[in-house]
Protein backbone atom coordinates (compact mmCIF):
# COMPACT_ATOMS: atom_id res chain seq x y z
CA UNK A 1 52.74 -148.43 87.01
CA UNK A 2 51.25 -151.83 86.77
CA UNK A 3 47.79 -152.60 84.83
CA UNK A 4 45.70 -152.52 88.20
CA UNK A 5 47.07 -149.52 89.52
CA UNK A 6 46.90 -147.69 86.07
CA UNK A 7 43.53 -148.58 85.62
CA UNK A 8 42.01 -147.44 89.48
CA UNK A 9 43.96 -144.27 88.97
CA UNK A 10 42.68 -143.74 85.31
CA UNK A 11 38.78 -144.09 86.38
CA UNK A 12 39.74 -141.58 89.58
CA UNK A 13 41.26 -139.12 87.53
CA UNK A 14 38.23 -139.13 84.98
CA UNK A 15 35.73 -138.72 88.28
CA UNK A 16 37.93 -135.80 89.54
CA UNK A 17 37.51 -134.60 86.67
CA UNK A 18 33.85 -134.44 86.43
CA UNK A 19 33.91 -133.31 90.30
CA UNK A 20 32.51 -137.14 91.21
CA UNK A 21 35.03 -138.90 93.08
CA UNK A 22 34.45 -138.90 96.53
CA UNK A 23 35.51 -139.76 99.70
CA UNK A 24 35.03 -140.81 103.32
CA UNK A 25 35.02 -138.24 106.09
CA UNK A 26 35.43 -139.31 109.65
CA UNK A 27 32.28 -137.88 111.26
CA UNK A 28 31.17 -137.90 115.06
CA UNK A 29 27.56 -137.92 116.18
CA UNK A 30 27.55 -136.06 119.46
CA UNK A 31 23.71 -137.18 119.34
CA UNK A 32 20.61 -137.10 116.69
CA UNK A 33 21.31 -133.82 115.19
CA UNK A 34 25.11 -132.65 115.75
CA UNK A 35 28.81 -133.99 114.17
CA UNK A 36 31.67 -133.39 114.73
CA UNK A 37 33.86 -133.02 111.51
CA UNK A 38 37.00 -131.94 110.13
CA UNK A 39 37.30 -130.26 113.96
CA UNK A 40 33.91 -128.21 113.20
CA UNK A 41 30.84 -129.22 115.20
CA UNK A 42 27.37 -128.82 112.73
CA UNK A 43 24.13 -129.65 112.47
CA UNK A 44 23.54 -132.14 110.45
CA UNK A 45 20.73 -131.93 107.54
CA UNK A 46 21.95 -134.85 105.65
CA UNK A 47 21.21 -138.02 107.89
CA UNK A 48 18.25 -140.40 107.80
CA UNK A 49 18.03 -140.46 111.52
CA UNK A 50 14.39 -139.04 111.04
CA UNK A 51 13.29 -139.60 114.88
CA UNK A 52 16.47 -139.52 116.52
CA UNK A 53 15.71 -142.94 117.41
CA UNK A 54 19.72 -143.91 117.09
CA UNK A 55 20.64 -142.07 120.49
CA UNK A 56 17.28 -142.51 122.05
CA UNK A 57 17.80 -143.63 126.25
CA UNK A 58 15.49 -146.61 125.23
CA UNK A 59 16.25 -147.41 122.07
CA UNK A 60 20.44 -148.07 123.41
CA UNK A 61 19.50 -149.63 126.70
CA UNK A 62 17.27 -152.58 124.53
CA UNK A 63 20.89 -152.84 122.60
CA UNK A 64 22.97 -152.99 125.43
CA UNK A 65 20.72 -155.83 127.68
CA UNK A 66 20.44 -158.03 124.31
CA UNK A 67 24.27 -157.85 123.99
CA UNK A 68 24.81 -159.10 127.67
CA UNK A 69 22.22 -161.54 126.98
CA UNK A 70 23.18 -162.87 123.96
CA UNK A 71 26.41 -161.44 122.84
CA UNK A 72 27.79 -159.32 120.50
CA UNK A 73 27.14 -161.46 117.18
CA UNK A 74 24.28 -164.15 115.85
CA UNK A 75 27.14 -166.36 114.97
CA UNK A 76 25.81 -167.66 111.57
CA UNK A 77 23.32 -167.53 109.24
CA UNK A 78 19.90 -167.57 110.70
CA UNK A 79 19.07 -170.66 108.77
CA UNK A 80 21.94 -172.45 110.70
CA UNK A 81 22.43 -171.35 114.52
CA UNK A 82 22.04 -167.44 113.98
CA UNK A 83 17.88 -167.12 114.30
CA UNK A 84 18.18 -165.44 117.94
CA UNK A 85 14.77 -165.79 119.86
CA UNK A 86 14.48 -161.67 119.16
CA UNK A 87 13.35 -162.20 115.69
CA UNK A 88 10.53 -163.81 116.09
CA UNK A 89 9.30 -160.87 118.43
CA UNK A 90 10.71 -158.37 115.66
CA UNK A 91 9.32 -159.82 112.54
CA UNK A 92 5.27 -160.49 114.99
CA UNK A 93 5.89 -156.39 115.02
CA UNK A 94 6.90 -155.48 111.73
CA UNK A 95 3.41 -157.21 109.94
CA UNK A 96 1.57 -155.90 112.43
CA UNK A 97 2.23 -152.34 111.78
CA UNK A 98 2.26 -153.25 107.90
CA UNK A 99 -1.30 -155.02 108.35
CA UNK A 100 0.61 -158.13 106.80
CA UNK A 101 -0.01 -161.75 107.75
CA UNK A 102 4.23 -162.18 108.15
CA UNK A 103 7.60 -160.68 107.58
CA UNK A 104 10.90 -161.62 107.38
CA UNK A 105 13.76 -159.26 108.25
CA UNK A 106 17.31 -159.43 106.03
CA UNK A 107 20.56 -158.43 107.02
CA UNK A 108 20.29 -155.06 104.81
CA UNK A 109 18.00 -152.87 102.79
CA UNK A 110 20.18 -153.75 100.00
CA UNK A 111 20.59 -157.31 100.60
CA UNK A 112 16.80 -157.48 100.95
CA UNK A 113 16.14 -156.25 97.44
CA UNK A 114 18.60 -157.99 95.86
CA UNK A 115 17.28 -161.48 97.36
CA UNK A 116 13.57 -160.68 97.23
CA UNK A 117 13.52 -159.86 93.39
CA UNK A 118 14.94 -162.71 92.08
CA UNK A 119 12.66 -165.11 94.11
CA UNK A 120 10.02 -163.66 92.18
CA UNK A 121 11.34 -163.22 88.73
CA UNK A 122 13.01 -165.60 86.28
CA UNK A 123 14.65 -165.44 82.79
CA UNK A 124 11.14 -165.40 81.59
CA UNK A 125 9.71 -162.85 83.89
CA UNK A 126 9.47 -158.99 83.63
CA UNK A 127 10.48 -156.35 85.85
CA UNK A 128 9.48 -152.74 85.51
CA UNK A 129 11.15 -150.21 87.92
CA UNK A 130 10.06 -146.08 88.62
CA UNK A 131 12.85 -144.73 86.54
CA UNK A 132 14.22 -142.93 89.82
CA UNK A 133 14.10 -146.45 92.62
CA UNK A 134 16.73 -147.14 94.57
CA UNK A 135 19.95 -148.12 93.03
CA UNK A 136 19.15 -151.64 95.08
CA UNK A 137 16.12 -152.46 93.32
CA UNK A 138 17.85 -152.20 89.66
CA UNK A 139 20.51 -154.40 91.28
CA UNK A 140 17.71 -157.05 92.56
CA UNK A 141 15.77 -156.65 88.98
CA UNK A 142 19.05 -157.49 87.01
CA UNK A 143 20.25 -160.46 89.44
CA UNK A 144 16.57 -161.70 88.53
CA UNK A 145 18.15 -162.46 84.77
CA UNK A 146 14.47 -161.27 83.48
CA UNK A 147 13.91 -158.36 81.11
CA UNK A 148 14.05 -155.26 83.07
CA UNK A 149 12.08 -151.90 81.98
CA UNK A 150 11.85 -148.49 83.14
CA UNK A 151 8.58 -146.65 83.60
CA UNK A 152 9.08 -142.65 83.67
CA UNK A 153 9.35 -141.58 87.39
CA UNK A 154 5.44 -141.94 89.10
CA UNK A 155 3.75 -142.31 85.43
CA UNK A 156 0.90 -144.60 85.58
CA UNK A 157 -0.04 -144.17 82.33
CA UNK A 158 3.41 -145.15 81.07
CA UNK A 159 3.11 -148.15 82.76
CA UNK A 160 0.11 -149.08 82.10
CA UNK A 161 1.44 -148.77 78.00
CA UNK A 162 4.55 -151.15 78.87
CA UNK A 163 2.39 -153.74 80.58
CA UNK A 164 -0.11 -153.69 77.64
CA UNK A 165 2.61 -153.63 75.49
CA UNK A 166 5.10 -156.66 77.66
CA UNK A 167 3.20 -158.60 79.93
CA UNK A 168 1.87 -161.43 77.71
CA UNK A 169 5.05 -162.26 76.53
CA UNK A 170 6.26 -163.25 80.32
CA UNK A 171 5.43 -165.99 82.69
CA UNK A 172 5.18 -163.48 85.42
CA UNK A 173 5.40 -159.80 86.15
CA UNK A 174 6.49 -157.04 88.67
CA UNK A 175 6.42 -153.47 89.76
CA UNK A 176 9.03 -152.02 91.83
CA UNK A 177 9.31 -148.33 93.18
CA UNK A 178 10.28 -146.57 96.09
CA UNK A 179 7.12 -145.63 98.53
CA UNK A 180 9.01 -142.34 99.22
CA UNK A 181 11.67 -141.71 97.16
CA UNK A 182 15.11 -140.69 98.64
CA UNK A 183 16.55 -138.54 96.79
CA UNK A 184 13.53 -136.21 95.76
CA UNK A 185 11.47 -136.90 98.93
CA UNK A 186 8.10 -137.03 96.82
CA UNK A 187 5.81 -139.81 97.22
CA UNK A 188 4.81 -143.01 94.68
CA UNK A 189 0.72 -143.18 93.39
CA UNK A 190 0.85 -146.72 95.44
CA UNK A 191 -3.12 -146.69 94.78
CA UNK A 192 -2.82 -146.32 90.76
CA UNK A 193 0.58 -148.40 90.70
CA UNK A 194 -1.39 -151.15 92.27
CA UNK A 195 -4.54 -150.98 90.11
CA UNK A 196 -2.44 -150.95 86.85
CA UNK A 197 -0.60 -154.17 88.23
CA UNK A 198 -3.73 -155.86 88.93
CA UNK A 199 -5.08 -154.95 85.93
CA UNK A 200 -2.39 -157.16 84.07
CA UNK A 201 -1.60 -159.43 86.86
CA UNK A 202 1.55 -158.36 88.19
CA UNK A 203 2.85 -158.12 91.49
CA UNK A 204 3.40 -154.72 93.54
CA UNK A 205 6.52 -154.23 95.39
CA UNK A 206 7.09 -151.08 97.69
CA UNK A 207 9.94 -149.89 98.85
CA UNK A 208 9.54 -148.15 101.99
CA UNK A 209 12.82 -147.72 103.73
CA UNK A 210 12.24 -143.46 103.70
CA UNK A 211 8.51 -144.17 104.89
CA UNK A 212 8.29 -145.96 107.72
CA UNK A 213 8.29 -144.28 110.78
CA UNK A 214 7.45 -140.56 109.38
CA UNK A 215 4.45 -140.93 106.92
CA UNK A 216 1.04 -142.82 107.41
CA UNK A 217 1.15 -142.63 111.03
CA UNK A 218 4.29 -144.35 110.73
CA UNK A 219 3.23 -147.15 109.17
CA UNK A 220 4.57 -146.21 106.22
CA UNK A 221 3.70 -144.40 102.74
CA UNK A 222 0.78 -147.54 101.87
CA UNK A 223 -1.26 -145.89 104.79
CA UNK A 224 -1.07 -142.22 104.23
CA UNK A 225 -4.11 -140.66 104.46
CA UNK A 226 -5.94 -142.55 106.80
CA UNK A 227 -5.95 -144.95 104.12
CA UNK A 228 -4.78 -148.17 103.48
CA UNK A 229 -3.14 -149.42 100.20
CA UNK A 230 -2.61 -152.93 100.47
CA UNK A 231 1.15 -153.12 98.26
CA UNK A 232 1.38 -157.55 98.46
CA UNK A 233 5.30 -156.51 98.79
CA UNK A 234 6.00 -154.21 101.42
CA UNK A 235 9.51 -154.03 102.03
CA UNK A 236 12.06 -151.75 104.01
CA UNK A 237 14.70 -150.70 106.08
CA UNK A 238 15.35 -150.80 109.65
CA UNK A 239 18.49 -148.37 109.67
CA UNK A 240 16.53 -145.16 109.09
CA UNK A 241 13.79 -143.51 111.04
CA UNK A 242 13.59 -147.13 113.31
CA UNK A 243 17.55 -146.08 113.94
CA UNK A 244 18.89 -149.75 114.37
CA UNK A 245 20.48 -151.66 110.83
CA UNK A 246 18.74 -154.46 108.68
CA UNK A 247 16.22 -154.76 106.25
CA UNK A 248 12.74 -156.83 106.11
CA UNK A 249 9.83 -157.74 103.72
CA UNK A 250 6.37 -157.88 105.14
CA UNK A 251 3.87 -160.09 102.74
CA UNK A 252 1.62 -163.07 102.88
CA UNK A 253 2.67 -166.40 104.99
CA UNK A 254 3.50 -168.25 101.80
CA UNK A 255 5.54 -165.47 100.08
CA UNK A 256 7.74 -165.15 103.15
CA UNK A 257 8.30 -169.06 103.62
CA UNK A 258 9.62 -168.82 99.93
CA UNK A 259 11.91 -166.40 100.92
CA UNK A 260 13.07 -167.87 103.71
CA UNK A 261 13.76 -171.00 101.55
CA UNK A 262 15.01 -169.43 98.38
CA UNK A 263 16.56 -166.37 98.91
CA UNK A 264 19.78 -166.44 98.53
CA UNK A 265 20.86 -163.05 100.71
CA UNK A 266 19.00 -164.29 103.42
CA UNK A 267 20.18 -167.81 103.31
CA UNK A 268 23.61 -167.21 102.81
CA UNK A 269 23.98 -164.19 104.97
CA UNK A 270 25.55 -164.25 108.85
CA UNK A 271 22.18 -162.88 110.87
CA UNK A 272 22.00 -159.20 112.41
CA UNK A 273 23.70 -159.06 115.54
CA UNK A 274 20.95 -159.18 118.60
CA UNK A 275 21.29 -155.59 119.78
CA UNK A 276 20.36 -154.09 116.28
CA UNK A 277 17.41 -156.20 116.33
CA UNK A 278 16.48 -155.39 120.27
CA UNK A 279 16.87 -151.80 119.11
CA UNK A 280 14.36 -152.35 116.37
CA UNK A 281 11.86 -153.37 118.61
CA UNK A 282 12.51 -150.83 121.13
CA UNK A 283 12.24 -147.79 118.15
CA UNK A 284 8.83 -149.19 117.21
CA UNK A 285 7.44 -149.08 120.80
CA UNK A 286 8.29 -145.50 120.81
CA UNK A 287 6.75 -144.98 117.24
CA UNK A 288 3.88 -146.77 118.20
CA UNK A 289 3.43 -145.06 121.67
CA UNK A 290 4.31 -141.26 120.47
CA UNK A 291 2.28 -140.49 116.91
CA UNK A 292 2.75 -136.86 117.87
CA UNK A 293 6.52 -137.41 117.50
CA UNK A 294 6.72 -139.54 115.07
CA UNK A 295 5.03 -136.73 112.90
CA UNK A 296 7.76 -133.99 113.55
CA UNK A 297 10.19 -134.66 110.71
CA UNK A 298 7.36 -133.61 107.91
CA UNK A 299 6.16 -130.98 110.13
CA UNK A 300 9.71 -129.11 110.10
CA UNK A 301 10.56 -129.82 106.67
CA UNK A 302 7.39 -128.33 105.58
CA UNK A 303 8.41 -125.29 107.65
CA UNK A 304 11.60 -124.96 105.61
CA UNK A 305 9.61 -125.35 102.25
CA UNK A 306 7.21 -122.59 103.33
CA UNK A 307 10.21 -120.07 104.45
CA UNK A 308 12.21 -120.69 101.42
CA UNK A 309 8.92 -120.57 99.07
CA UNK A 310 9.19 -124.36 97.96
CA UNK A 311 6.12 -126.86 97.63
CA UNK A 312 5.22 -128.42 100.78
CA UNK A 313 7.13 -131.44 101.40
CA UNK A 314 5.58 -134.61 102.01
CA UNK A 315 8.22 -136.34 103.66
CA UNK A 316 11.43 -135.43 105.58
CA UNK A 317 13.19 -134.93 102.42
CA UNK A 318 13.78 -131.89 100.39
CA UNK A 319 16.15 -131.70 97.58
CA UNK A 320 17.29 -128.78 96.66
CA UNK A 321 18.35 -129.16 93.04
CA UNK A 322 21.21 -126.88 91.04
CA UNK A 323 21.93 -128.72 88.22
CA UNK A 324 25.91 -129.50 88.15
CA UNK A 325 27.81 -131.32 90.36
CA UNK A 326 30.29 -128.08 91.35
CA UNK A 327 27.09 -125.73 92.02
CA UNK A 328 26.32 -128.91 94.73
CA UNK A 329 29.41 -129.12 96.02
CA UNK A 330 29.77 -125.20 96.23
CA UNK A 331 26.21 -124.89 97.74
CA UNK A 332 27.76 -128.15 100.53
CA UNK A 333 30.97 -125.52 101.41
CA UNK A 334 28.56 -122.60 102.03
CA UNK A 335 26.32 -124.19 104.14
CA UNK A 336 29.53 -125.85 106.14
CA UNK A 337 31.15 -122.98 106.61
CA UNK A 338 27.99 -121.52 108.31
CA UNK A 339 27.70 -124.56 110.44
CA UNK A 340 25.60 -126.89 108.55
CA UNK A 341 26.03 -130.38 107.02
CA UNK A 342 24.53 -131.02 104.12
CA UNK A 343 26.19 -132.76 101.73
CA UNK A 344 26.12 -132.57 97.82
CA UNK A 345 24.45 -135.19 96.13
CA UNK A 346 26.06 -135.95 92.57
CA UNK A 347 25.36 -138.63 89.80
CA UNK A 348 25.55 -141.63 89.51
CA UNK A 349 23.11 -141.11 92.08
CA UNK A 350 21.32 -138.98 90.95
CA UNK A 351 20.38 -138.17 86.97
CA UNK A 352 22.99 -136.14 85.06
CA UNK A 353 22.31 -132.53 85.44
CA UNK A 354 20.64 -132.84 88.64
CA UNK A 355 23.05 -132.30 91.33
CA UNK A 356 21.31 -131.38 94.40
CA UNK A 357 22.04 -130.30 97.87
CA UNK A 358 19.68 -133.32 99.88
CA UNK A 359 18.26 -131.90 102.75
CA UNK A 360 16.64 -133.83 105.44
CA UNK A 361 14.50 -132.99 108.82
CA UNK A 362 14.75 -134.68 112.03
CA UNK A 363 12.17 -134.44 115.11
CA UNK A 364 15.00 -132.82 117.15
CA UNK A 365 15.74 -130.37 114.96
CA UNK A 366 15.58 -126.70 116.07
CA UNK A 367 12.63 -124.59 114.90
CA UNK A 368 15.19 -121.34 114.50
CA UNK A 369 18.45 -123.40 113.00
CA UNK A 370 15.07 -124.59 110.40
CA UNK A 371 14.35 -121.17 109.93
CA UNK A 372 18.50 -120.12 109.64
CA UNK A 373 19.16 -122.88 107.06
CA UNK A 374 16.00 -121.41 104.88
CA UNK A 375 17.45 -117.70 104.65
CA UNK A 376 20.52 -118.88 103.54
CA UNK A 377 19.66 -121.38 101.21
CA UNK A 378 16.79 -118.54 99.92
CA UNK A 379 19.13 -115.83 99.62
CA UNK A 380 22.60 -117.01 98.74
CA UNK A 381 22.22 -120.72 97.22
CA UNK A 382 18.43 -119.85 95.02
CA UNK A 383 19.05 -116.63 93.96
């Protein structure tokens, strides 16, 4: 076997092994909360379709007229020829709801981490990241080339000792965590993160891609509470509970006309075709118009936590956690074989010895197939 070969099949072998490699499933959505897969129609409980927003009557029809308007693609970068007249409308929206002065919306989640970080940070600089972020922000921190530190998952104090500790030794500083984080569905102490960054003259940066939309009113996790937290760095996703794709960063007028000059995956990026950002707009004037809805994914998941005996969730995320990766993929068959998706979470994306069964809750989602998925996961998947 040649070296190449030899190699991919070495590294697949070893994840077999370990019950990590994986694999893509061809999966139809009939609609917000049923697939089709492997010929077996389920409900799903493992997409972040929070408000059904991806099939909603409105939310398609604003795709479909910007496509006959202005085609299928932007055409180039947005820099270039590819800054459709949509944006503007999109990115007016997105600061309002964050209470921002501007925003500027990226081509990904992903891509808007990894350009926003290293705008910020140099090889001088200093980046310290919630221990369980997003794999995107540790890729954004180490593009940065600064030092990059780990605080221990929504530990203040801890932070607090590595700014002490770091932050006079670099020219400038930043904290990075997830406003809700995905995988555990619990949400970051935005209010002491920001007064320990202050306190030592950092910068704040949220990540709210799991927030906005479901929590705060659906502004997002720095407004839960009838409160406002005002994070200098709001950033997040547009492919989640808004149900279109991209990614944007809300902050002051001068941080996003740095971005748009200096970061490099929104410079060198093709812009987001018109109909994802027409359906953007259309999924927050249904957000905006229907609080009451936009409220129904935490109000079922906290119905599941209550009937299986769990703490109340605080998002539309509950992980249910077993420990190794074949008790999560064994827990995954059970539940698909009674006609639910929900598929097994295993490191690297999660911690070692963590493997988990990630469960999330829709608005759409039936109060009794709620109550269904509970028993079973109380009686044959906790006990």
């Amino acid at each position: 076997m040649p070296t190449l070969e030899a190699f991919a099949q070495a590294k697949l072998d070893a994840l077999e092994h370990a019950h990590l490699r994986r694999a893509l499933t061809e999966t139809v959505r009939e609609d917000g909360i049923w697939v089709e897969r492997a010929g077996c129609r389920l409900l799903s409980f493992s997409c972040n379709d929070y408000l059904n927003l991806t099939q909603h009557p409105a939310v398609k029809q604003a795709a479909i007229a910007a496509v006959q308007r202005y085609g299928a693609g932007s055409g180039a970068s947005r820099l270039v020829t590819g800054n459709h007249p949509l944006y503007a409308e999109l990115e007016a929206r997105l600061a309002r709801l964050k209470q921002a002065e501007a925003a500027l919306v990226f081509g990904s989640g992903y891509l808007a981490n990894s350009g926003i970080i290293p705008v910020l940070i140099g090889r001088d600089g200093l980046v310290l990241v919630d221990e369980l972020a997003h794999a995107c922000i540790f890729a954004g921190a180490q593009l940065s080339r600064g030092k990059v530190l780990s605080f221990r998952h929504n530990d203040v104090g801890h932070l607090r000792e590595l700014l002490s500790a770091q932050r006079r030794a670099h020219d400038h500083a930043l904290v990075v965590t997830d406003g809700v984080f995905s995988m555990d569905g619990d949400l970051a102490p935005l209010a002491a993160l920001l007064d320990a960054a202050d306190a030592h003259d950092a910068w704040l940066m949220s990540d709210d891609a799991h927030g906005i939309g479901v929590v705060g009113g659906g502004r997002g996790s720095s407004f839960i509470g009838n409160t406002h937290v005002p994070v200098p760095l709001q950033m997040g996703t547009l492919s989640k509970a808004i149900g279109a794709y991209g990614g944007y960063l809300c902050a002051s007028a001068p941080v996003i006309d740095l971005m748009r000059n200096r970061a490099r995956t929104f410079i060198y990026s093709t812009g987001l075709p018109p109909s994802a950002v027409a359906a953007a707009i259309a999924a927050l004037d249904v957000i905006e118009r229907e609080p009451a809805y936009a409220a129904l994914p935490v109000e079922k998941a906290k119905l599941f936590t209550r009937r299986v005996g769990l703490p109340d969730a605080v998002s539309p995320i509950v992980p249910i956690v077993l420990g190794e990766a074949e008790a999560a993929l064994f827990a995954s068959r059970l539940l698909f074989d009674e006609g639910f998706l929900a598929a097994a979470i295993r490191p690297p994306t999660v911690p070692d010895g963590t493997a988990r069964l990630r469960l999330t809750f829709t608005a759409q989602h039936p109060v009794e197939e709620i109550e269904r998925l509970a028993e079973l996961v109380r009686e044959k998947i906790l006990t």
